[in-house]
PDB file of N, CA and C in Angstrom:
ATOM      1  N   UNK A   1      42.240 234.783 193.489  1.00  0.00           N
ATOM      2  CA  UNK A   1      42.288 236.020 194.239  1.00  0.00           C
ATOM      3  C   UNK A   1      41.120 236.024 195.215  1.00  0.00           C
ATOM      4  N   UNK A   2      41.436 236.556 196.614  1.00  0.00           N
ATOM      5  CA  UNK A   2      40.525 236.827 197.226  1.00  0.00           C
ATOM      6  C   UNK A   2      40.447 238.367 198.006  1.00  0.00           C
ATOM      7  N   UNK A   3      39.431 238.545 198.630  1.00  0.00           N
ATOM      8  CA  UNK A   3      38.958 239.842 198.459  1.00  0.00           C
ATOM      9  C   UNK A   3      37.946 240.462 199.828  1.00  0.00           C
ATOM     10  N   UNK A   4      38.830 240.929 200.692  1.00  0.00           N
ATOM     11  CA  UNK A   4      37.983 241.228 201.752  1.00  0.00           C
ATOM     12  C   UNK A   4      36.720 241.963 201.324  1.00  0.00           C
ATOM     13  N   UNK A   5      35.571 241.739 202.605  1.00  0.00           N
ATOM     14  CA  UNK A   5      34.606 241.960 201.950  1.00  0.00           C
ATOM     15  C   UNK A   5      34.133 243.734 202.399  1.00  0.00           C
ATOM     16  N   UNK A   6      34.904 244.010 203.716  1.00  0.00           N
ATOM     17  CA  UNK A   6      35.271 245.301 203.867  1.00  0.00           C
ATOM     18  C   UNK A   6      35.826 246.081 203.716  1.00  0.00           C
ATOM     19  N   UNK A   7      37.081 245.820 203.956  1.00  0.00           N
ATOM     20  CA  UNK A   7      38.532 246.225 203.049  1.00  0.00           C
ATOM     21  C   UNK A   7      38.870 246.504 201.915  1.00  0.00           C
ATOM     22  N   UNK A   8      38.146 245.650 201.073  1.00  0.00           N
ATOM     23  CA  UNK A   8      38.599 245.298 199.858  1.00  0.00           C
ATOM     24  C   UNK A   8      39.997 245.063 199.376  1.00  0.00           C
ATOM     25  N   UNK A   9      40.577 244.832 200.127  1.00  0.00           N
ATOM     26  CA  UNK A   9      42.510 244.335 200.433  1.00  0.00           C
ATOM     27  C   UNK A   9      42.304 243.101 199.289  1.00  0.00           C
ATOM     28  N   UNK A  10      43.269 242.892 198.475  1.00  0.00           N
ATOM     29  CA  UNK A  10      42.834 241.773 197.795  1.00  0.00           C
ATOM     30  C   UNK A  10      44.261 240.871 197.638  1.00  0.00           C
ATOM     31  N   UNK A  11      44.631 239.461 197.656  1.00  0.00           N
ATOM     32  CA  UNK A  11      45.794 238.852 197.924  1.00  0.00           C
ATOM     33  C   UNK A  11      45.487 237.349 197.060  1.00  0.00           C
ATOM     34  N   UNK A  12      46.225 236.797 196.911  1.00  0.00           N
ATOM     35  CA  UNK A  12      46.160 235.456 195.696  1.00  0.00           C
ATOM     36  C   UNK A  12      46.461 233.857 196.783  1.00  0.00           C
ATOM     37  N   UNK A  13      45.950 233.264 196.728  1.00  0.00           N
ATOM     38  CA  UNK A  13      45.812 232.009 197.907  1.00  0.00           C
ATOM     39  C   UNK A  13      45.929 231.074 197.267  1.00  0.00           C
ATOM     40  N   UNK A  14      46.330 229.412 197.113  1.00  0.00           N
ATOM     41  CA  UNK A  14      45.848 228.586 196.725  1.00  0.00           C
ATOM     42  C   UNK A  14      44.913 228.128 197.461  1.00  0.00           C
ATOM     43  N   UNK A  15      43.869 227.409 197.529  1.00  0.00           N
ATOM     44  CA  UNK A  15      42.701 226.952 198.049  1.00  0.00           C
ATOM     45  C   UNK A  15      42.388 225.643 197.649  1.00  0.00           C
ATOM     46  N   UNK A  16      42.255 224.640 199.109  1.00  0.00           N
ATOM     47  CA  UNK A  16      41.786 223.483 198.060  1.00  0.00           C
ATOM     48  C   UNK A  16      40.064 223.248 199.191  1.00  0.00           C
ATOM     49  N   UNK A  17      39.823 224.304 199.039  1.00  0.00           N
ATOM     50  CA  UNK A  17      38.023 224.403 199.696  1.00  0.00           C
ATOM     51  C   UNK A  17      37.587 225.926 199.485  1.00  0.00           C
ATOM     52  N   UNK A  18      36.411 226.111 198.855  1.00  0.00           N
ATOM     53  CA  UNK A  18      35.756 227.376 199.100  1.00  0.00           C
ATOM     54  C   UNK A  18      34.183 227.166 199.257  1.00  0.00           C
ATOM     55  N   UNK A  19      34.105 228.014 200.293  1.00  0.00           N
ATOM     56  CA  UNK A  19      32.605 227.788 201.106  1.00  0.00           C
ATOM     57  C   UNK A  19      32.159 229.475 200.375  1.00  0.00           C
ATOM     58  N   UNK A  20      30.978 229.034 200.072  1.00  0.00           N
ATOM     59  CA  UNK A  20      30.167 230.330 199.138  1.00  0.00           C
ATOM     60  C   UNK A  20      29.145 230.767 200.314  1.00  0.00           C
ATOM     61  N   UNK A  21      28.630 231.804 200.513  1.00  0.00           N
ATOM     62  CA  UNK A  21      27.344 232.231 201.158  1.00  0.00           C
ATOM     63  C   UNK A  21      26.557 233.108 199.821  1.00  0.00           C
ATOM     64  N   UNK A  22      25.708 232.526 199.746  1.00  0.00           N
ATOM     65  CA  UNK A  22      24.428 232.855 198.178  1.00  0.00           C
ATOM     66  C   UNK A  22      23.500 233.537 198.589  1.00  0.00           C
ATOM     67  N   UNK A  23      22.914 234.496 197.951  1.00  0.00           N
ATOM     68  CA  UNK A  23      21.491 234.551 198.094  1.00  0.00           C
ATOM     69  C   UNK A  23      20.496 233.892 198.813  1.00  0.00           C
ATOM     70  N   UNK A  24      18.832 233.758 199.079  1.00  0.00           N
ATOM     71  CA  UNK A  24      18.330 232.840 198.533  1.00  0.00           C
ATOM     72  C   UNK A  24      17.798 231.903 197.832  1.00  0.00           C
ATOM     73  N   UNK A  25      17.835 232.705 196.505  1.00  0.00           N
ATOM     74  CA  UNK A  25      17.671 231.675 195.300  1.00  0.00           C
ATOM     75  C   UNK A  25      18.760 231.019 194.997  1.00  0.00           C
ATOM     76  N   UNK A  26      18.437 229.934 194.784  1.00  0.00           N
ATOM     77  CA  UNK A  26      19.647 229.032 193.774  1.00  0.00           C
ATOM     78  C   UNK A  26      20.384 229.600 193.031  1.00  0.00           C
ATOM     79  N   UNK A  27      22.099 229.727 193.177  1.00  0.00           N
ATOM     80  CA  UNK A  27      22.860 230.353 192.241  1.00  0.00           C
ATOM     81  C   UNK A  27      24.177 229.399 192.080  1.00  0.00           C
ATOM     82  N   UNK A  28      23.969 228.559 191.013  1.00  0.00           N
ATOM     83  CA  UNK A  28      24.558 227.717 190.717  1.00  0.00           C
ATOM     84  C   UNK A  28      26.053 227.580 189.473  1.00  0.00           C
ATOM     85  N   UNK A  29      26.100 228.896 189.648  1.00  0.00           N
ATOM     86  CA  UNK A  29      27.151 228.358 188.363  1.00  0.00           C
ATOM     87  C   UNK A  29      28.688 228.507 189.281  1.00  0.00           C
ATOM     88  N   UNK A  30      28.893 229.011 190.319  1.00  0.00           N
ATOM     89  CA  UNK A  30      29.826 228.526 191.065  1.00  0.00           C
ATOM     90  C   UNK A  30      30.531 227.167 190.736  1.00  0.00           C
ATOM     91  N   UNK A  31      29.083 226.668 191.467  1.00  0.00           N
ATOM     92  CA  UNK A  31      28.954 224.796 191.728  1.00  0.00           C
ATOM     93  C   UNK A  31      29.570 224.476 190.085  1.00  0.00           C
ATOM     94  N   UNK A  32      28.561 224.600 189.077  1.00  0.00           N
ATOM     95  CA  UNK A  32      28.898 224.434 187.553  1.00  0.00           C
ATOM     96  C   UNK A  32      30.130 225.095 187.445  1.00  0.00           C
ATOM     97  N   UNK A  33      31.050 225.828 187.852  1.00  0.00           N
ATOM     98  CA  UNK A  33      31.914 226.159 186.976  1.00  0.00           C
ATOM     99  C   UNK A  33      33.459 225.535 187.764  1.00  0.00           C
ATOM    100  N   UNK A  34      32.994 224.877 189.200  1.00  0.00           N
ATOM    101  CA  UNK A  34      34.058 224.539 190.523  1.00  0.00           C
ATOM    102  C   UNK A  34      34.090 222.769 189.993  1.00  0.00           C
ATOM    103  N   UNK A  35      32.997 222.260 189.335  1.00  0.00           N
ATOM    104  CA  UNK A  35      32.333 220.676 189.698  1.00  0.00           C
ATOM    105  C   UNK A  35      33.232 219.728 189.173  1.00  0.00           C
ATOM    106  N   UNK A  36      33.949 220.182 187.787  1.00  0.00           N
ATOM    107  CA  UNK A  36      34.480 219.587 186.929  1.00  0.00           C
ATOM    108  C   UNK A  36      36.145 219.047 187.553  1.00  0.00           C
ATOM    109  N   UNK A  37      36.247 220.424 188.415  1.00  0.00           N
ATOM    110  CA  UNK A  37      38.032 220.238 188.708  1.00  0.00           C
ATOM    111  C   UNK A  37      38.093 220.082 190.225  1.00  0.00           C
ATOM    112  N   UNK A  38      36.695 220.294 191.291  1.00  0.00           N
ATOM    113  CA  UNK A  38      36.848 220.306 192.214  1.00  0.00           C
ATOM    114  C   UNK A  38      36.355 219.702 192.983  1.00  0.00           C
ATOM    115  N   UNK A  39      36.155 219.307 194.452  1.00  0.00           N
ATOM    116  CA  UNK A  39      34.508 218.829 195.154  1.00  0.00           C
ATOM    117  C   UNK A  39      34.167 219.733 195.764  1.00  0.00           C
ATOM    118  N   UNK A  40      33.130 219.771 195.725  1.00  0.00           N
ATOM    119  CA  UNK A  40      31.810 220.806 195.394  1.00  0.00           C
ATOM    120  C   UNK A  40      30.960 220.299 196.527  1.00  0.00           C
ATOM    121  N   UNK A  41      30.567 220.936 197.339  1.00  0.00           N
ATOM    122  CA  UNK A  41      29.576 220.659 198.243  1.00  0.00           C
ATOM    123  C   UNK A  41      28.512 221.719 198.472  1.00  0.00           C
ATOM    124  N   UNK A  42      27.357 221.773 198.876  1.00  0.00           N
ATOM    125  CA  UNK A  42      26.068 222.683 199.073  1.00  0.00           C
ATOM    126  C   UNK A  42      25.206 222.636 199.978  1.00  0.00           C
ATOM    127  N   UNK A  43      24.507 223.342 200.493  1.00  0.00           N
ATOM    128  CA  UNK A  43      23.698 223.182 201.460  1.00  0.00           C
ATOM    129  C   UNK A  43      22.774 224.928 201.627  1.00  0.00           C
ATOM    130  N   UNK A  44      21.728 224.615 202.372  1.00  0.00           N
ATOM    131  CA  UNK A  44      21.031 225.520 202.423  1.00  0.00           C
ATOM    132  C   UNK A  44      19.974 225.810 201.074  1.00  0.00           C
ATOM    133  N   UNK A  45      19.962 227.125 200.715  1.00  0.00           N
ATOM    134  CA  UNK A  45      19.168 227.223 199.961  1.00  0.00           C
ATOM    135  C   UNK A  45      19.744 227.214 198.943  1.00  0.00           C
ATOM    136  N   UNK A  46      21.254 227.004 198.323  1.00  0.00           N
ATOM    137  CA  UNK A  46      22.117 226.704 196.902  1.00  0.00           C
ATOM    138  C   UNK A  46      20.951 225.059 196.622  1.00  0.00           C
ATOM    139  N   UNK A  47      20.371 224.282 198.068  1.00  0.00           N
ATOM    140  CA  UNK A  47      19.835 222.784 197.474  1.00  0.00           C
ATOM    141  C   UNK A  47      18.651 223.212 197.208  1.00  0.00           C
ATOM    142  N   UNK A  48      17.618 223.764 198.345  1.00  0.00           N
ATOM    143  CA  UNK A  48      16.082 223.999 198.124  1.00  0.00           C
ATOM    144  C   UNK A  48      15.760 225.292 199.301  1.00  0.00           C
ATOM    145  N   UNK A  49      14.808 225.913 199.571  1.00  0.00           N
ATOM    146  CA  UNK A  49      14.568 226.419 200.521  1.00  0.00           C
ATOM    147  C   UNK A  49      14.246 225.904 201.581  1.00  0.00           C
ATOM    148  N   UNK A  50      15.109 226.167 202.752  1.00  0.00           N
ATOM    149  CA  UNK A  50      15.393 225.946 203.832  1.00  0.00           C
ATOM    150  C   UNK A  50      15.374 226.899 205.551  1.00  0.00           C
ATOM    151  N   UNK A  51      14.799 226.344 206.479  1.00  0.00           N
ATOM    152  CA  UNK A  51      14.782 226.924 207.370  1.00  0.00           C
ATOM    153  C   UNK A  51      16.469 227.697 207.724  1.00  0.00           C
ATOM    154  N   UNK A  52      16.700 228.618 208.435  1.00  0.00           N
ATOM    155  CA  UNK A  52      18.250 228.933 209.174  1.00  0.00           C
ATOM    156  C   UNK A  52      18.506 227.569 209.802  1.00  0.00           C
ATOM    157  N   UNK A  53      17.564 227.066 210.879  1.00  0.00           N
ATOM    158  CA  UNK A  53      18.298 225.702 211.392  1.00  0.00           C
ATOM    159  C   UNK A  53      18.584 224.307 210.387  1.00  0.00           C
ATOM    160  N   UNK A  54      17.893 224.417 209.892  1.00  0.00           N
ATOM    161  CA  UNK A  54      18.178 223.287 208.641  1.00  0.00           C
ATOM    162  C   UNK A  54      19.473 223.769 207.768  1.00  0.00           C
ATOM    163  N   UNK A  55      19.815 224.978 207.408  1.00  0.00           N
ATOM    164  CA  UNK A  55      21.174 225.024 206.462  1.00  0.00           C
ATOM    165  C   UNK A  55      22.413 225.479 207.281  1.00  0.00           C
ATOM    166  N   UNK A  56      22.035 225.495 208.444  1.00  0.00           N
ATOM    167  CA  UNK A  56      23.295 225.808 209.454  1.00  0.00           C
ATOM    168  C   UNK A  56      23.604 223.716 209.847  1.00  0.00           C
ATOM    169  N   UNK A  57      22.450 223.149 210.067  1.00  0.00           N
ATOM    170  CA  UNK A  57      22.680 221.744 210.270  1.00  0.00           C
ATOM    171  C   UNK A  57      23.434 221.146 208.990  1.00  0.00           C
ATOM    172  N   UNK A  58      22.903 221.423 207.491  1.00  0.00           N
ATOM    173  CA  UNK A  58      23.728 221.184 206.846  1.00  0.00           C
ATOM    174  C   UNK A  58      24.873 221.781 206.242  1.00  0.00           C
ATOM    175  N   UNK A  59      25.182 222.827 206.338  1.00  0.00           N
ATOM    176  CA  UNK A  59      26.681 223.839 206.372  1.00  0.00           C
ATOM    177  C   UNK A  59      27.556 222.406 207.842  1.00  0.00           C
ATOM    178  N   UNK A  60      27.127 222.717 208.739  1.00  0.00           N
ATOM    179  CA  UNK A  60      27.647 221.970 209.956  1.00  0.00           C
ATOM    180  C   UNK A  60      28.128 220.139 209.363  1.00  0.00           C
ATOM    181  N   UNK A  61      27.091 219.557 208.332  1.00  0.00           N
ATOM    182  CA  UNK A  61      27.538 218.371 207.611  1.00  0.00           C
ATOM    183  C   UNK A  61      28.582 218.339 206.754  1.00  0.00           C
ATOM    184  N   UNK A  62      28.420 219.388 206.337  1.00  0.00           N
ATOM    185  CA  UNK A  62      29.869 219.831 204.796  1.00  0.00           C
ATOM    186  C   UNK A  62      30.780 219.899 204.939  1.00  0.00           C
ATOM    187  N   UNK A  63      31.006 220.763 206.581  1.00  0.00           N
ATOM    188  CA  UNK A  63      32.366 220.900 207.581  1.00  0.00           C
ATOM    189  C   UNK A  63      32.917 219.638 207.457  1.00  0.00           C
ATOM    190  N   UNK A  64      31.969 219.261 208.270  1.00  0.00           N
ATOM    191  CA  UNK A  64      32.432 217.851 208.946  1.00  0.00           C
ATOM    192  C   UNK A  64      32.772 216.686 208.292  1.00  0.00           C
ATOM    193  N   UNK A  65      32.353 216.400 206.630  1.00  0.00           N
ATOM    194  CA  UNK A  65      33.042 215.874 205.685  1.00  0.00           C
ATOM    195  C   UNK A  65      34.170 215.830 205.092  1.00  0.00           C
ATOM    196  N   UNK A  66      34.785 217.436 205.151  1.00  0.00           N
ATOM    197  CA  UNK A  66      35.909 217.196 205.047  1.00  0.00           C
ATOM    198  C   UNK A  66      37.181 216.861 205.342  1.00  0.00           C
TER     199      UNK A  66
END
């Protein structure tokens, strides 16, 4: 299920990618709970703390991998 974040309209998708936007602390159980059945990719501050241009450069790598 997904879930506008204004709306709150909510509708059922299959998905074979989901891009998270986190906090800045590390919040990892996404990753832990996606890792086993899915590929899992991260960047920004989900890896370490990071400048905006550094996790937009790597958000911009993650794209582009897939």
């Amino acid at each position: 299920m997904i879930r506008h974040a204004f709306s709150g309209a909510e509708r059922r998708e299959g998905l074979d990618l989901i891009v998270a936007g986190v906090a800045p602390s590390p919040q990892t159980g996404l990753i832990e709970a996606l890792g086993g059945r899915y590929r899992v990719m991260s960047a920004g501050y989900m890896v370490a703390p990071r400048s905006a241009l550094e996790a937009f450069r790597e958000g911009d790598r993650c794209g582009r991998t897939i």
